[in-house]
Protein backbone atom coordinates (compact mmCIF):
# COMPACT_ATOMS: atom_id res chain seq x y z
CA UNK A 1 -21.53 24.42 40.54
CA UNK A 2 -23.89 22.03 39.02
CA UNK A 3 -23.88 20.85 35.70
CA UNK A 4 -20.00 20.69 35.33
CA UNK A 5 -18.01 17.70 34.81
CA UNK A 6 -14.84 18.90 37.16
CA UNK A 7 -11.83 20.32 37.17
CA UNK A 8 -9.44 19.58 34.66
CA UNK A 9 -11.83 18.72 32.14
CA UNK A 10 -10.92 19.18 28.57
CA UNK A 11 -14.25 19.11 26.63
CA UNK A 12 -15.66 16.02 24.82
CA UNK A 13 -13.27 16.38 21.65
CA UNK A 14 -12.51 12.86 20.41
CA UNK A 15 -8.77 12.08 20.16
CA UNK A 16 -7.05 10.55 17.57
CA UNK A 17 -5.49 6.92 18.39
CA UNK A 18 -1.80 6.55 17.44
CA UNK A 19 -1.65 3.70 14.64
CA UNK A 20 1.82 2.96 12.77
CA UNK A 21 2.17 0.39 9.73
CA UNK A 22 5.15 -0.55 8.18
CA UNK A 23 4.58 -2.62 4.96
CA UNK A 24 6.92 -3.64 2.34
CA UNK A 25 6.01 -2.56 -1.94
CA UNK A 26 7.67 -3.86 -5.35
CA UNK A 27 8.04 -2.33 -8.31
CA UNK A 28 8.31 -4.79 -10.23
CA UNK A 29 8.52 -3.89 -14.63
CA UNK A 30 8.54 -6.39 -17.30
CA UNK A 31 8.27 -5.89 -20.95
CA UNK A 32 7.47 -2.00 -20.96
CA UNK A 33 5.10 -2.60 -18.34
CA UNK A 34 4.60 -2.13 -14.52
CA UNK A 35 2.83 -4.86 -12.27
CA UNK A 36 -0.35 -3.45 -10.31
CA UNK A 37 -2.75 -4.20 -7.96
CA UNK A 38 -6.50 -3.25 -7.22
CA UNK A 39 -7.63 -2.54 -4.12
CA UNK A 40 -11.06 -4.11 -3.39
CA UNK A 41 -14.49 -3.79 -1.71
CA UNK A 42 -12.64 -4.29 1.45
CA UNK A 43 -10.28 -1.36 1.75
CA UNK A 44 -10.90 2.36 2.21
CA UNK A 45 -9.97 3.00 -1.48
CA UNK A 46 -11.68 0.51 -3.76
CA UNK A 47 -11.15 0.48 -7.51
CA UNK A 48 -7.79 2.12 -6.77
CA UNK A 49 -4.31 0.24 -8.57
CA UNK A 50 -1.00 0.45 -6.01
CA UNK A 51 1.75 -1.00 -5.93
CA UNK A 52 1.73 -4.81 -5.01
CA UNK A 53 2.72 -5.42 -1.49
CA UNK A 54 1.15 -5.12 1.88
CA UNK A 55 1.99 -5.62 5.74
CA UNK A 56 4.60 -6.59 7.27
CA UNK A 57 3.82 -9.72 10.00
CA UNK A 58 5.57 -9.34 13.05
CA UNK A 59 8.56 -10.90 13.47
CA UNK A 60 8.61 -10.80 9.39
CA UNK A 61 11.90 -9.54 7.72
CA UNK A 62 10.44 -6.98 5.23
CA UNK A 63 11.97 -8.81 2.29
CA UNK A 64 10.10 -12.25 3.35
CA UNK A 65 6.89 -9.78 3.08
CA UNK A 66 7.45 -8.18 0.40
CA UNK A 67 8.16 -11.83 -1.69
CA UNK A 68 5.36 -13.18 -0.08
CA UNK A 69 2.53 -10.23 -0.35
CA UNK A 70 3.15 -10.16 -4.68
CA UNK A 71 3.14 -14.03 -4.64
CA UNK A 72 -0.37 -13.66 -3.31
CA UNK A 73 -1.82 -10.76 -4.84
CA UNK A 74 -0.34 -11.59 -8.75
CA UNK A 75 0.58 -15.33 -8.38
CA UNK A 76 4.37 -14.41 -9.34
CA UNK A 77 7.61 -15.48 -7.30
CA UNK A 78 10.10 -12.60 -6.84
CA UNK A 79 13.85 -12.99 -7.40
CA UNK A 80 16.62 -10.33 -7.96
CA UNK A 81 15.33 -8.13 -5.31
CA UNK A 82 16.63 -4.89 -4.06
CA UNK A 83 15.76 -2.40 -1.24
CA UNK A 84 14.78 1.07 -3.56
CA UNK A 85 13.91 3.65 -0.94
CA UNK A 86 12.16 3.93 2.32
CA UNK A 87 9.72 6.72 3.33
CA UNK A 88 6.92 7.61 5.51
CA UNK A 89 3.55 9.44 5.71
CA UNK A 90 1.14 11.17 8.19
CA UNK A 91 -1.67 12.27 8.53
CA UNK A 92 -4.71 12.01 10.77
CA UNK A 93 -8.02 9.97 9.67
CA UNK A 94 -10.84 7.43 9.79
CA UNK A 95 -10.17 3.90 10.02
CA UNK A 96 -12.50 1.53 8.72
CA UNK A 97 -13.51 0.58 11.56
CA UNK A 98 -14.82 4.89 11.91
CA UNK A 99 -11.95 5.00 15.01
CA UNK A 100 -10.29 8.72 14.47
CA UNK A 101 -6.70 7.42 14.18
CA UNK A 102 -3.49 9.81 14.14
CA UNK A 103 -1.59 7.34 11.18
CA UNK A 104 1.81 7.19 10.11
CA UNK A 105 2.67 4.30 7.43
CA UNK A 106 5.75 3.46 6.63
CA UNK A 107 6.63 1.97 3.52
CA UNK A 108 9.84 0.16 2.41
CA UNK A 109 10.03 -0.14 -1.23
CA UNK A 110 11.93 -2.78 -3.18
CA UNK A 111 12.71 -3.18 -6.81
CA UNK A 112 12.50 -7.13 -8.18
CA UNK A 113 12.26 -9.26 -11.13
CA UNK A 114 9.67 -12.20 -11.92
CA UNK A 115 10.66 -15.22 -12.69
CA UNK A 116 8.23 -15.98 -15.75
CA UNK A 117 5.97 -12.92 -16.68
CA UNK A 118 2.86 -14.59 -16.23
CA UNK A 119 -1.17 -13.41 -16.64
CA UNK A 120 -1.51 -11.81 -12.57
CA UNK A 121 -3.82 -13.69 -10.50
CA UNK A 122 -5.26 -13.07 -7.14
CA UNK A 123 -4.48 -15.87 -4.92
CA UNK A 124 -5.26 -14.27 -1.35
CA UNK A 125 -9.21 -14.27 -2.53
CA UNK A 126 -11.31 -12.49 -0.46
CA UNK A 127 -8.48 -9.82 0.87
CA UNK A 128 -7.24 -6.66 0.26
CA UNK A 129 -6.49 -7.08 -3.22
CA UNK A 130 -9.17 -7.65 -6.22
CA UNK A 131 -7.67 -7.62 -9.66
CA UNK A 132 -3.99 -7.39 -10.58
CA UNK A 133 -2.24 -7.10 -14.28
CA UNK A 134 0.12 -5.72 -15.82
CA UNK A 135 -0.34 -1.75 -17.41
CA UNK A 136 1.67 -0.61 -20.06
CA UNK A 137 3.98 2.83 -18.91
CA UNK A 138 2.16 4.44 -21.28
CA UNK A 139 -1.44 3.74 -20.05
CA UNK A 140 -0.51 4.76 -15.98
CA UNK A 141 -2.46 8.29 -16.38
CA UNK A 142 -5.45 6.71 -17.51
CA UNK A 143 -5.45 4.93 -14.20
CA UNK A 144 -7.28 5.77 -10.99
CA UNK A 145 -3.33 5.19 -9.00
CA UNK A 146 -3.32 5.20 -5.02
CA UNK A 147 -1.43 8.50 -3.86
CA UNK A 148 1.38 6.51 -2.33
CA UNK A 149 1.93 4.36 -5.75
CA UNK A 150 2.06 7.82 -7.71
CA UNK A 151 4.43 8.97 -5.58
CA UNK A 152 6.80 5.91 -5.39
CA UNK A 153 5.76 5.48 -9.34
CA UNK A 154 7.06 8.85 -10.09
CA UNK A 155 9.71 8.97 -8.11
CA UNK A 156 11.60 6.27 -8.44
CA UNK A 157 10.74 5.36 -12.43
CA UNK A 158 11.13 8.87 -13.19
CA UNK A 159 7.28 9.83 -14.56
CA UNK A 160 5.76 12.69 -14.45
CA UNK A 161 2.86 12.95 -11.91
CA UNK A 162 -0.39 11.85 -12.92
């Protein structure tokens, strides 16, 4: 038998590497109008508007990350904040990295006031996070949205889909 690689030997199909993130999301409305953030250069999705928020450190409490991640992608402080929903999704991808990962992200979503509605700015420069501001209900179709924030958008403010 020459040429084979063995018994037992299952081909060279390249298997996915199990990857979970949990990360904490605000929806936070002021005024008729929903604060978003823009994914930059950085991510997988650039140009893209989401939800602010991010990852949660470990050993974090998910409402410690979710203050701190809008504080630096839109310069505001959180207060008044509640635990909206929690959910998951799945699927199997490329990282950035190009490693085939088998993902599943949970996200735990939290409603919250400002305490001054202020012009967003980026204070984590250089990050995930390029632009922020805040978009009018109205004006959320015209916007290139992140699935998850469409889905967290729409289901817990209500909207249709866009």
């Amino acid at each position: 038998m020459s040429g084979g690689h063995g018994a037992g030997h299952t081909g060279d199909a390249e298997q996915p590497v199990p990857m979970q993130r949990v990360a904490a999301y605000a929806i936070v409305l002021a005024t008729g109008r929903l604060l978003l953030t823009q994914l930059s250069e950085r991510t997988p999705a650039p140009g893209r508007w989401v939800l602010p928020g991010g990852g949660i450190d470990h050993g974090e409490a998910p409402l410690d990350a979710v203050v701190r991640e809008v504080y630096e992608e839109t310069g505001h402080r959180l207060r008044d904040v509640r635990l909206l929903d929690v959910g998951s999704h799945r699927f199997t991808g490329r990282a950035p990295s190009g490693r085939l990962e088998d993902f599943h992200g949970i996200q735990v979503v939290y409603s919250g006031q400002v305490e001054r509605v202020l012009e967003p700015r980026v204070l984590d420069v250089g990050g995930s996070t390029s632009d922020a501001r805040w978009v009018d209900l109205a004006d959320l179709p015209t916007l290139d949205l992140g699935d998850r924030a469409r889905f967290w958008i729409g289901r817990l403010l209500g909207l249709p889909p866009t």
